[in-house]
Protein backbone atom coordinates (compact mmCIF):
# COMPACT_ATOMS: atom_id res chain seq x y z
CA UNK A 1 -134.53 -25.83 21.41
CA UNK A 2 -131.35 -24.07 19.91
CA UNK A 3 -132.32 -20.80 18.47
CA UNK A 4 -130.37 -19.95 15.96
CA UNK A 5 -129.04 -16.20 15.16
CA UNK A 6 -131.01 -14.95 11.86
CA UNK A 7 -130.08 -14.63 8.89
CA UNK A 8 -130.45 -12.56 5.47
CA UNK A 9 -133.26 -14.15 3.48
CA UNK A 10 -132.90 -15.93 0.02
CA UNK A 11 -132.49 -14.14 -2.68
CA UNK A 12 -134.30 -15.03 -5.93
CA UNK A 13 -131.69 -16.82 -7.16
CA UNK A 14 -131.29 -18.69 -4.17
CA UNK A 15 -135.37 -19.60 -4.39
CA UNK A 16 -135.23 -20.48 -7.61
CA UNK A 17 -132.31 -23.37 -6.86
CA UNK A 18 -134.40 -24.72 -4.05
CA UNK A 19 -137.75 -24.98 -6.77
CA UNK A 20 -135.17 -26.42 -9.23
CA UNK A 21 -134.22 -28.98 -6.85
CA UNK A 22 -137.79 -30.08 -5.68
CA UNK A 23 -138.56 -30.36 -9.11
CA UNK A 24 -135.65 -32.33 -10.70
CA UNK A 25 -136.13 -34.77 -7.71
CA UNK A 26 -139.88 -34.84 -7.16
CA UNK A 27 -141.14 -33.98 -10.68
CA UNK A 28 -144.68 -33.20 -10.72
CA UNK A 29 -144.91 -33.83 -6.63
CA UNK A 30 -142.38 -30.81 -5.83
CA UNK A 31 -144.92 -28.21 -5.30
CA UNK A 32 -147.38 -30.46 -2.83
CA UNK A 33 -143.59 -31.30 -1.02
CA UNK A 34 -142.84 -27.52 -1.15
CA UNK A 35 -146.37 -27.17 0.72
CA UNK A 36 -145.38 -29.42 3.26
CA UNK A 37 -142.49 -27.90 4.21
CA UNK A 38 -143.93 -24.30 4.20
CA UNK A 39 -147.14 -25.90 6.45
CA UNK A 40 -144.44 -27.66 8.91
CA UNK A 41 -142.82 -24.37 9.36
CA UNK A 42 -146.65 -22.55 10.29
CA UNK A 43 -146.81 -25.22 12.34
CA UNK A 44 -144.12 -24.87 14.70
CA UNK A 45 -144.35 -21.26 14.65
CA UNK A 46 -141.62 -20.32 12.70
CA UNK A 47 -143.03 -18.16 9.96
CA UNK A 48 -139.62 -16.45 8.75
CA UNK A 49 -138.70 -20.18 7.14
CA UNK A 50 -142.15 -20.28 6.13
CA UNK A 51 -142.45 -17.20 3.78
CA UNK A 52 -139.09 -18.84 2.17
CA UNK A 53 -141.36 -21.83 1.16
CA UNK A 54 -144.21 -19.97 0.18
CA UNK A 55 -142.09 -17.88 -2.23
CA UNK A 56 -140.60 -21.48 -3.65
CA UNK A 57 -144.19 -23.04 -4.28
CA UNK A 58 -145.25 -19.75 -6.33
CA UNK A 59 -142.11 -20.00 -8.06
CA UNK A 60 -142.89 -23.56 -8.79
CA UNK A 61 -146.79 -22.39 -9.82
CA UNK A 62 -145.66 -20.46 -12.20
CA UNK A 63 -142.97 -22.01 -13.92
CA UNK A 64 -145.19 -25.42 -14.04
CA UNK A 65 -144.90 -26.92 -17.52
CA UNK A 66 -149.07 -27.90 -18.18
CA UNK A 67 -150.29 -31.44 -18.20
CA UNK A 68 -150.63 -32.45 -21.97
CA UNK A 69 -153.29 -34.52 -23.75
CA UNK A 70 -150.75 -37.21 -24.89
């Protein structure tokens, strides 16, 4: 495996682009596919990646318009 050099971690902005992605693309899915890609990373080991997508499923928590009644 090619190990790549590492680099400076996202900024907020930068985590805030990747939640607005997920969720212009996967709607209501984007934090369970934000999961998966922060449970991939435990899985392999590599936790820096990891934290990233932890910090974009509590963005996407708390800027999560609630379910309505209609």
């Amino acid at each position: 495996m090619i190990q790549l050099a590492p680099s400076a971690p996202p900024t907020s902005s930068e985590i805030q682009a990747m939640a607005g992605v997920l969720a212009r693309r996967y709607g209501p899915r984007a934090r369970e596919i934000a999961r998966n890609f922060l449970l991939e990373h435990l899985e392999i080991g590599d936790h820096a990646r990891a934290a990233v997508w932890e910090d974009v499923c509590v963005h996407l928590e708390q800027n999560a318009t609630p379910p309505t009644l209609s």
